[in-house]
C-alpha atoms as a PDB file:
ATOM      1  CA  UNK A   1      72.428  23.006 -63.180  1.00  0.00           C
ATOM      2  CA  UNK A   2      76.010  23.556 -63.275  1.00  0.00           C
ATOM      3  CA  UNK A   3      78.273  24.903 -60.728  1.00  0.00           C
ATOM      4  CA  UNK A   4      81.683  26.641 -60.523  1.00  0.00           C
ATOM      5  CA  UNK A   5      83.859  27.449 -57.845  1.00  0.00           C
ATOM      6  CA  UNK A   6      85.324  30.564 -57.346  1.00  0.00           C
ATOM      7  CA  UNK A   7      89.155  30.907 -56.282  1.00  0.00           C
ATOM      8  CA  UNK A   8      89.670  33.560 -53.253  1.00  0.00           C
ATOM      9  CA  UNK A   9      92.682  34.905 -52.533  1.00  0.00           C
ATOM     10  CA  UNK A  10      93.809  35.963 -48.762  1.00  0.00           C
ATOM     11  CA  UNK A  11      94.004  39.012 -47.581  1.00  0.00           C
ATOM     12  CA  UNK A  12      94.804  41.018 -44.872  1.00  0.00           C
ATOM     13  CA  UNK A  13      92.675  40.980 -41.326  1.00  0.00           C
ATOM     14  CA  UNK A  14      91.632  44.182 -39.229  1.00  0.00           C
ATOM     15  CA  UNK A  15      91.117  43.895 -35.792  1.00  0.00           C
ATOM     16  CA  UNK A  16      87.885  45.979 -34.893  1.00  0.00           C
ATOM     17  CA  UNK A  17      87.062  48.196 -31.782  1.00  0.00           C
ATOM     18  CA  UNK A  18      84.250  47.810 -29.860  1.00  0.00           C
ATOM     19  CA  UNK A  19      82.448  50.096 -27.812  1.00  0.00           C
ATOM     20  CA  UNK A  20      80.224  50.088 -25.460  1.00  0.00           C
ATOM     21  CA  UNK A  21      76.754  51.359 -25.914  1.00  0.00           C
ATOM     22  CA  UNK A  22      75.734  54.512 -23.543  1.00  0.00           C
ATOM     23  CA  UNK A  23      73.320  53.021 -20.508  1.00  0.00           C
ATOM     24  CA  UNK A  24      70.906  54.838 -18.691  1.00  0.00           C
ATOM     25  CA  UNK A  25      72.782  55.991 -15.515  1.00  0.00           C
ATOM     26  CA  UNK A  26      75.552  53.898 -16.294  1.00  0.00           C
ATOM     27  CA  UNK A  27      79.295  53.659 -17.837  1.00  0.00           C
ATOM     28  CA  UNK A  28      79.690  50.036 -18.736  1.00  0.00           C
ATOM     29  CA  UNK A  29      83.610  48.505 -17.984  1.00  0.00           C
ATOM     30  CA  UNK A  30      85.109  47.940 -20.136  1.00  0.00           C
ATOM     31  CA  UNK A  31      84.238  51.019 -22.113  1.00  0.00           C
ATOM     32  CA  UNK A  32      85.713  49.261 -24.793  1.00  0.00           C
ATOM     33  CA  UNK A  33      87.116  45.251 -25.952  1.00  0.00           C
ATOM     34  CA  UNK A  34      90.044  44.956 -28.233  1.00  0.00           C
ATOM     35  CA  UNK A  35      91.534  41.738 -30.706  1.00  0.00           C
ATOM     36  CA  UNK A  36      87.850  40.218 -29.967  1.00  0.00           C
ATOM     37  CA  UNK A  37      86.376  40.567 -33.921  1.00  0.00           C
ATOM     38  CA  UNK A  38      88.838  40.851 -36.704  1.00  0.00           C
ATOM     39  CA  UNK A  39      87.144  41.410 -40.224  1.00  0.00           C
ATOM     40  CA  UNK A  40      89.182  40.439 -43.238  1.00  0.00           C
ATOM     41  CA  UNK A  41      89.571  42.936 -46.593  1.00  0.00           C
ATOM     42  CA  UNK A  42      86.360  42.191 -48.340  1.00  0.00           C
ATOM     43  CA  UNK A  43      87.564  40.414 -51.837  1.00  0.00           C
ATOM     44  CA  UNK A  44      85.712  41.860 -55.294  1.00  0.00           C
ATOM     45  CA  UNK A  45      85.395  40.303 -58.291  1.00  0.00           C
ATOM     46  CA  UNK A  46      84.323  40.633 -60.896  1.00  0.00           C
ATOM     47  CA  UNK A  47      81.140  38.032 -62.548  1.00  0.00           C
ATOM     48  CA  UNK A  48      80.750  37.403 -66.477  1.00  0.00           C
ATOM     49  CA  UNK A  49      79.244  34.601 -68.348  1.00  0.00           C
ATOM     50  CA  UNK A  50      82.310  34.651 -70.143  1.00  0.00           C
ATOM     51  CA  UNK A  51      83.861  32.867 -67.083  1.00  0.00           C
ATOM     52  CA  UNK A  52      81.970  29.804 -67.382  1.00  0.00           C
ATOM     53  CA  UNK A  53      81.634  29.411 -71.239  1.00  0.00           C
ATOM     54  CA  UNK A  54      82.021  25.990 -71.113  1.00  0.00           C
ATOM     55  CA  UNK A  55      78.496  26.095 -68.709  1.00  0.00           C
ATOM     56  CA  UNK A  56      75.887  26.513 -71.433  1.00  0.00           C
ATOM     57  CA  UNK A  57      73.527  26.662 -68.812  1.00  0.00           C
ATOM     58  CA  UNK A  58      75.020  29.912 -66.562  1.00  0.00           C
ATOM     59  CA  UNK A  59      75.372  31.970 -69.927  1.00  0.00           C
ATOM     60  CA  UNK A  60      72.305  31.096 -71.581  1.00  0.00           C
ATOM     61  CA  UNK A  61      70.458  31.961 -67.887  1.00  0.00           C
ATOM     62  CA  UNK A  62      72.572  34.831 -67.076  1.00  0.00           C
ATOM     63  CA  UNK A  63      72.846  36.863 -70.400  1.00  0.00           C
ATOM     64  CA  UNK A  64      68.857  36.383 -70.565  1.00  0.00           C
ATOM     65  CA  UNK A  65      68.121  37.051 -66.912  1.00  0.00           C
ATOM     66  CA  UNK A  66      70.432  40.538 -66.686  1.00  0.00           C
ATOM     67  CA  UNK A  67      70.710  41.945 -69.816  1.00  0.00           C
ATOM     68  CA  UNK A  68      70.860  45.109 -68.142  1.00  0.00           C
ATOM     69  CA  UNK A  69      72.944  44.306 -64.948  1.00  0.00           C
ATOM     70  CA  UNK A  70      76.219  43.801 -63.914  1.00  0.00           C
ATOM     71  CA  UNK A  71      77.166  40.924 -60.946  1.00  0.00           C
ATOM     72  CA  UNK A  72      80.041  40.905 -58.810  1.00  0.00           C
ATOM     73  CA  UNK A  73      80.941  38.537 -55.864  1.00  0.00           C
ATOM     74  CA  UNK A  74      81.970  40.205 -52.289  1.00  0.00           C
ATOM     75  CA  UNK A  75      83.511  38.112 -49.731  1.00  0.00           C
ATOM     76  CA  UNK A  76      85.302  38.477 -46.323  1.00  0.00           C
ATOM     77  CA  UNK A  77      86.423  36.512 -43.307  1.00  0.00           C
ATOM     78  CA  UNK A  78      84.611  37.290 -39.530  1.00  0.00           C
ATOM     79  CA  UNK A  79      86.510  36.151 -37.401  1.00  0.00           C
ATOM     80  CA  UNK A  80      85.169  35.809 -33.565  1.00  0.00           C
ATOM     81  CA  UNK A  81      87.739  35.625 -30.486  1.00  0.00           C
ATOM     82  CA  UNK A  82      87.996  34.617 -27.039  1.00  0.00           C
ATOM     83  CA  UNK A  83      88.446  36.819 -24.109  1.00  0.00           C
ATOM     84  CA  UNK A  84      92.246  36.939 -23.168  1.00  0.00           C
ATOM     85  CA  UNK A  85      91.634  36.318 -19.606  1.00  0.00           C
ATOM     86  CA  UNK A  86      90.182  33.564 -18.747  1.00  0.00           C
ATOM     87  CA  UNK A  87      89.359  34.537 -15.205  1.00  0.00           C
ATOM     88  CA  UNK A  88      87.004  37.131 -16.723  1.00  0.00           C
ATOM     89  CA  UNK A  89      85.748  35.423 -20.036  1.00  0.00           C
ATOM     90  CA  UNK A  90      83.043  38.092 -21.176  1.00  0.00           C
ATOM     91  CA  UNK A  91      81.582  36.058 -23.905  1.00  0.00           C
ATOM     92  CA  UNK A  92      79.785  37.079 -27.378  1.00  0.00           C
ATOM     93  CA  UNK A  93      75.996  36.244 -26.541  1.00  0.00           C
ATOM     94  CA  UNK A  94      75.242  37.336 -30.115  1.00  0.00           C
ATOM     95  CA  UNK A  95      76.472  39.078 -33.322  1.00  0.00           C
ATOM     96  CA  UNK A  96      75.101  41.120 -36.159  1.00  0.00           C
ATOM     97  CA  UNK A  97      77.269  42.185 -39.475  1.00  0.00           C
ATOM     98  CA  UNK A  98      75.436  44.239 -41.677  1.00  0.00           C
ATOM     99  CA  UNK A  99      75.815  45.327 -45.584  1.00  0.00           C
ATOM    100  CA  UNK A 100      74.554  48.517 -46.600  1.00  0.00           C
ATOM    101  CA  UNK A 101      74.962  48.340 -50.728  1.00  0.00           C
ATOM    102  CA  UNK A 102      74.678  51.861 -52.133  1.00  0.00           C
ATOM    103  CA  UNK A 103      75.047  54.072 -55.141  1.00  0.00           C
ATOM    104  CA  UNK A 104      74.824  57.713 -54.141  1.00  0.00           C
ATOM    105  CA  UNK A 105      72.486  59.519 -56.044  1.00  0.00           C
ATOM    106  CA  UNK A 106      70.881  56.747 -58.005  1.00  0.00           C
ATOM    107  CA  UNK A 107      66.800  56.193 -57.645  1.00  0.00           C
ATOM    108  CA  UNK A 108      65.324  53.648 -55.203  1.00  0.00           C
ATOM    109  CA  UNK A 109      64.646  51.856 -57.943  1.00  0.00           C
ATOM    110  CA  UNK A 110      68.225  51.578 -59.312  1.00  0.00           C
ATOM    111  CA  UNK A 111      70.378  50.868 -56.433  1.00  0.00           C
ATOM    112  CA  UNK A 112      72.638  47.487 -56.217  1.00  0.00           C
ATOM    113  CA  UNK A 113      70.684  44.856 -54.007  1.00  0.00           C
ATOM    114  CA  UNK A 114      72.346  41.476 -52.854  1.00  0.00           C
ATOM    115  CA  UNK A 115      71.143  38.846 -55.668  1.00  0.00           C
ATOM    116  CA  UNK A 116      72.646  35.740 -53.552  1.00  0.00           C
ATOM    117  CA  UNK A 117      74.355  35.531 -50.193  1.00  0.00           C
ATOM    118  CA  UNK A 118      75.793  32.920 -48.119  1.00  0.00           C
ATOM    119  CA  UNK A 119      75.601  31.292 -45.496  1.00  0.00           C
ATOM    120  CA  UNK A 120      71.656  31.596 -44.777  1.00  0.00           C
ATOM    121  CA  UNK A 121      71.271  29.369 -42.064  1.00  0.00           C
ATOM    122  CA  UNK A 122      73.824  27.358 -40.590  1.00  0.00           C
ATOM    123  CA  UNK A 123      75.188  25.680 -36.936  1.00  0.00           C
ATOM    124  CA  UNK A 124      78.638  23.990 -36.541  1.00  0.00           C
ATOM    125  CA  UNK A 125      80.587  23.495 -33.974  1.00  0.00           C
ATOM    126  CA  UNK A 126      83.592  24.623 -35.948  1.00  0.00           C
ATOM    127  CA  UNK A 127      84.344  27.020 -39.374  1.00  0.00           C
ATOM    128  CA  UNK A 128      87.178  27.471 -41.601  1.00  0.00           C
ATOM    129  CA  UNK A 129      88.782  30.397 -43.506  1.00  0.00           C
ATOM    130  CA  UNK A 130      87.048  28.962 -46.832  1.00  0.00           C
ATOM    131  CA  UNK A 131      88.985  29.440 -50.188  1.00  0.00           C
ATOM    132  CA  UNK A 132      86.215  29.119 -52.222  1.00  0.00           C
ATOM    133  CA  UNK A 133      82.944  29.739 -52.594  1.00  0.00           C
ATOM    134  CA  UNK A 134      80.945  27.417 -55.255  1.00  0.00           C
ATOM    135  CA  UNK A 135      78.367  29.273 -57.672  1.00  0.00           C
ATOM    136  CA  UNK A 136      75.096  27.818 -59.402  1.00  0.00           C
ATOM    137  CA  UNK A 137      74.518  28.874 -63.089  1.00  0.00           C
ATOM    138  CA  UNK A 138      71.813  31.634 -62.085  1.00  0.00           C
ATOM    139  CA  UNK A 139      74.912  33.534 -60.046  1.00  0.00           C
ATOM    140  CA  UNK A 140      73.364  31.751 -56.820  1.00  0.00           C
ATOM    141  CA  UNK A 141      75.972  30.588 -53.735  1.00  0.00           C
ATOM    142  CA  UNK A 142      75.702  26.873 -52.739  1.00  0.00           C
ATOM    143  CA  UNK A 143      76.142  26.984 -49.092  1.00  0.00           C
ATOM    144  CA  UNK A 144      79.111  25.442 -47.854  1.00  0.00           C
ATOM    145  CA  UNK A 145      79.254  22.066 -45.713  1.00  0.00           C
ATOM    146  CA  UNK A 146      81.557  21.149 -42.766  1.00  0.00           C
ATOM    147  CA  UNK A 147      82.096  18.016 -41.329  1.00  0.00           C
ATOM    148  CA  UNK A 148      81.464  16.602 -37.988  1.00  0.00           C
ATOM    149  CA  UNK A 149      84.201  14.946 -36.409  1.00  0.00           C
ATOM    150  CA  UNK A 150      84.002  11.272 -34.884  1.00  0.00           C
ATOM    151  CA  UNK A 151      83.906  12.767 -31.047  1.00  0.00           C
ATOM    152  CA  UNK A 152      80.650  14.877 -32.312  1.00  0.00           C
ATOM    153  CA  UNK A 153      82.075  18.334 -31.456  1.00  0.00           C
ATOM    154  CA  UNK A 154      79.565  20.371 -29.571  1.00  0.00           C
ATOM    155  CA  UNK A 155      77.897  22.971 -31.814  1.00  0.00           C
ATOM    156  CA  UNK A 156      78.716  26.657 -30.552  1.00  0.00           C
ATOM    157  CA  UNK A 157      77.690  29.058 -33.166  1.00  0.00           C
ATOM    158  CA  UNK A 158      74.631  29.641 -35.088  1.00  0.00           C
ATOM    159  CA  UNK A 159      74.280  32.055 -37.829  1.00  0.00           C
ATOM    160  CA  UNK A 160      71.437  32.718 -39.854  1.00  0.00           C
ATOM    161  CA  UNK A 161      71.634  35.400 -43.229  1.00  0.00           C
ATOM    162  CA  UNK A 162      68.485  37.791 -44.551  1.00  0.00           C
ATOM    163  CA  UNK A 163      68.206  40.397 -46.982  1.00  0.00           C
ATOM    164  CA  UNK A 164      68.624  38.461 -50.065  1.00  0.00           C
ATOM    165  CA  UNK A 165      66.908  41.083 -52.998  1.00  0.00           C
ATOM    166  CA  UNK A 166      67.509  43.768 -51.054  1.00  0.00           C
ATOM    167  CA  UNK A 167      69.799  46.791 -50.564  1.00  0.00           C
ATOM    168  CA  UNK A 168      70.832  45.704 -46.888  1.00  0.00           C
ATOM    169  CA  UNK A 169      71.706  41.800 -46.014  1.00  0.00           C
ATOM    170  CA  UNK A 170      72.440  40.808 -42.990  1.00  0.00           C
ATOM    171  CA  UNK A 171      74.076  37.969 -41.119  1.00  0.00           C
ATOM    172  CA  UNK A 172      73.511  37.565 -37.504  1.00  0.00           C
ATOM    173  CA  UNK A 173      75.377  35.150 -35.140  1.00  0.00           C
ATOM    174  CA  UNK A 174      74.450  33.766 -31.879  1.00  0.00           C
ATOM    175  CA  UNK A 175      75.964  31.235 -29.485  1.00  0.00           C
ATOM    176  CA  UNK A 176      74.321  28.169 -28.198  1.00  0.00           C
ATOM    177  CA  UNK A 177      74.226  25.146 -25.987  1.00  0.00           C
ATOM    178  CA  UNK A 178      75.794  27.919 -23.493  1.00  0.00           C
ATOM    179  CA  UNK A 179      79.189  28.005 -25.327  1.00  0.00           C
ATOM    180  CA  UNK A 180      81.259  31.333 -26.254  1.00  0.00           C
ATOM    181  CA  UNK A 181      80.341  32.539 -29.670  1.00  0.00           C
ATOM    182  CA  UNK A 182      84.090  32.003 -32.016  1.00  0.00           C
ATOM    183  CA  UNK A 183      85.199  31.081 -34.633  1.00  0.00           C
ATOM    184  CA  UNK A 184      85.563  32.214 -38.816  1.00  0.00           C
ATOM    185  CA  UNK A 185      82.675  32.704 -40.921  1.00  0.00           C
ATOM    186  CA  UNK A 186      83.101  33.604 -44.666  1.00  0.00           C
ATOM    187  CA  UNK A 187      79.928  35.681 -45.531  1.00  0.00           C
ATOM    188  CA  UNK A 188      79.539  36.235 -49.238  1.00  0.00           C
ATOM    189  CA  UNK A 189      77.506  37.563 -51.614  1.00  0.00           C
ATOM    190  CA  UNK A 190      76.334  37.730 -55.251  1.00  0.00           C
ATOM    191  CA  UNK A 191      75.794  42.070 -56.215  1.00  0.00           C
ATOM    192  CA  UNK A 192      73.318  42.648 -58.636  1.00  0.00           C
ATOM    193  CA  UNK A 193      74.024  46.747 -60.056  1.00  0.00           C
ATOM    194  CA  UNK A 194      72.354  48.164 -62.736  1.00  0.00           C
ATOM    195  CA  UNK A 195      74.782  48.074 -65.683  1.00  0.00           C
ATOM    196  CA  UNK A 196      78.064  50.474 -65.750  1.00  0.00           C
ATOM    197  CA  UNK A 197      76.896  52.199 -62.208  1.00  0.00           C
ATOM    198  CA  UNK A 198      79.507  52.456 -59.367  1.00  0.00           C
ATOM    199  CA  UNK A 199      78.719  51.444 -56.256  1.00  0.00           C
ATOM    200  CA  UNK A 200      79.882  50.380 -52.746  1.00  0.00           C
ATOM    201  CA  UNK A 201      79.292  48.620 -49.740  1.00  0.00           C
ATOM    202  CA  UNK A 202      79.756  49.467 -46.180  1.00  0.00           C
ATOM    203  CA  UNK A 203      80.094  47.268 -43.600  1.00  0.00           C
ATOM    204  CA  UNK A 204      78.459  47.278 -39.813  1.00  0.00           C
ATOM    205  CA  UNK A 205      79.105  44.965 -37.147  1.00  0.00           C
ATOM    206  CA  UNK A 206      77.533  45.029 -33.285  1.00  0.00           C
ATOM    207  CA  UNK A 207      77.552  42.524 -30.494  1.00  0.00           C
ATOM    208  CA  UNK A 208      76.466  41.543 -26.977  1.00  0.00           C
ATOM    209  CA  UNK A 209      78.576  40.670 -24.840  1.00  0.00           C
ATOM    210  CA  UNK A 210      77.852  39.125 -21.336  1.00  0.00           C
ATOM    211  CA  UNK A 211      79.903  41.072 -18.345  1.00  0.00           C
ATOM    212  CA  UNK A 212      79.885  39.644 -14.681  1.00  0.00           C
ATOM    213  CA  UNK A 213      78.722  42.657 -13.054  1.00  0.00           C
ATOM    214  CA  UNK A 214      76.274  44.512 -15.948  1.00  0.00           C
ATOM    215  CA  UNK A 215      74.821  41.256 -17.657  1.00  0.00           C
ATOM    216  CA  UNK A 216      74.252  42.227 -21.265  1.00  0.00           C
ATOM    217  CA  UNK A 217      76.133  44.915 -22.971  1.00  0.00           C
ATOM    218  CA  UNK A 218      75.606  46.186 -26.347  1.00  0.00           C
ATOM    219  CA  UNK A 219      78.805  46.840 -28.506  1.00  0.00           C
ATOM    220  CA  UNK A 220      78.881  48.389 -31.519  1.00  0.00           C
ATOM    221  CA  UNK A 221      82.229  47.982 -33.511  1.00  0.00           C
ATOM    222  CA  UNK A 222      84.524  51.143 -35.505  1.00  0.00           C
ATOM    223  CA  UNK A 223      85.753  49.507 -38.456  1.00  0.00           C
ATOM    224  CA  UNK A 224      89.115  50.523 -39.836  1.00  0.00           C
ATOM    225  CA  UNK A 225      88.782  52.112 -43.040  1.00  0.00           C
ATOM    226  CA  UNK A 226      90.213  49.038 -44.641  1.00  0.00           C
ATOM    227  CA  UNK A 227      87.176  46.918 -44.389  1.00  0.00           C
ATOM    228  CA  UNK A 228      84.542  49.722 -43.321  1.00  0.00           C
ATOM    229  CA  UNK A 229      83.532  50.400 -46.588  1.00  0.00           C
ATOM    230  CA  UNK A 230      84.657  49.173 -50.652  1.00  0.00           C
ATOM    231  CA  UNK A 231      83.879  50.223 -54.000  1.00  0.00           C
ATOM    232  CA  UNK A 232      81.954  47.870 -56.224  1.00  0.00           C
ATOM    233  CA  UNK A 233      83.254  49.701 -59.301  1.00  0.00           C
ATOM    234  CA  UNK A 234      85.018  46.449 -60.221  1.00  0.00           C
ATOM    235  CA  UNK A 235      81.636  45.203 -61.642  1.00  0.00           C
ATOM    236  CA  UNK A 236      81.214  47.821 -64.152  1.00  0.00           C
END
């Protein structure tokens, strides 16, 4: 099986709002956390066989496997911070970012689903801003590697990805060995949609943060319109 690598270009990054979720009795403080998640512009493009013709195996598998489908590859940055103040460090306990892919009005049976994603399950101690993500012949993502330094770096994030063949993947983080949940993670995925039929994706990210005084607090995140949601109409 052949693979090919796909060039990403940067773009821009958004930070993201997050709010507080309403408590029983209570108003948790901060009502809301600032420059804590940044999401970058989700990248589209475009997949053909034509782009690997010199893969026999990817066109032979693809024109035969999708005759009726377009594919396109979506891909954006997360990108996890620190609290500003130390003194009061208010760290991620865990993370979800959701996809919802959608074309209005279409049938159940005809809406785009997520053929591949990436990562599905992975721990490091520290991630990259990856510029590229490497393809298999059957439009499926080989998951990227990192390496582990000589002083063993203490693993701090864990992320594990669902929803592959379906309409709504998801990625969701979490911290461990009792470290702060940061860092980049590229998610990506391979969009299977039903030939020449426009579509989109919108993105939803929450989090838990853990406060001094209130333990747990749920967050859920207003994206800027920049990232919130895209048009897939790049694949027809």
């Amino acid at each position: 099986m052949y693979a090919v690598e796909v060039d990403l270009p940067e773009t821009p990054s958004h930070d993201v709002i997050l709010l507080a979720e309403d408590r029983l009795h209570t108003v948790p403080s901060p009502r809301e956390l600032a420059r804590r998640i940044s999401i970058g512009e989700p990248v589209v493009r475009a997949l053909t066989p034509q782009e690997a013709d010199t893969h026999t195996d990817w066109v032979a598998s693809s024109a035969t496997a999708s005759p009726q489908n377009d594919f396109c590859l979506l891909s954006f940055v997360c990108t996890f911070r620190s609290a500003p103040d130390p003194r009061d460090p208010a760290p991620f306990v865990h993370a979800v970012v959701g996809v919802e892919l959608e074309s209005p009005g279409a049938a159940p049976e005809s809406q785009p689903i997520a053929w591949s994603i990436s990562p599905r399950e992975q721990r490091s101690g520290s991630t990259s801003r990856q510029t590229k993500v490497a393809m298999t012949g059957k439009f499926g993502i080989i998951e990227p590697t990192f390496e582990r330094t000589s002083e063993g770096t203490a693993e701090s994030l864990a992320v594990v990805g669902m929803g592959e063949r379906h309409s709504d993947p998801e990625w969701r983080f979490r911290s461990v060995n009792g470290r702060s949940l940061v860092g980049d993670e590229r998610i990506s995925m391979v969009v299977r949609i039903p030939a020449g039929q426009l579509a989109q994706a919108t993105l939803q990210v929450s989090a838990t943060v853990r406060q001094r005084r209130m333990g747990l607090v749920p967050y859920r995140a207003e994206l800027p319109k920049q990232v919130r949601q895209v048009s897939l109409r790049q694949c027809s």
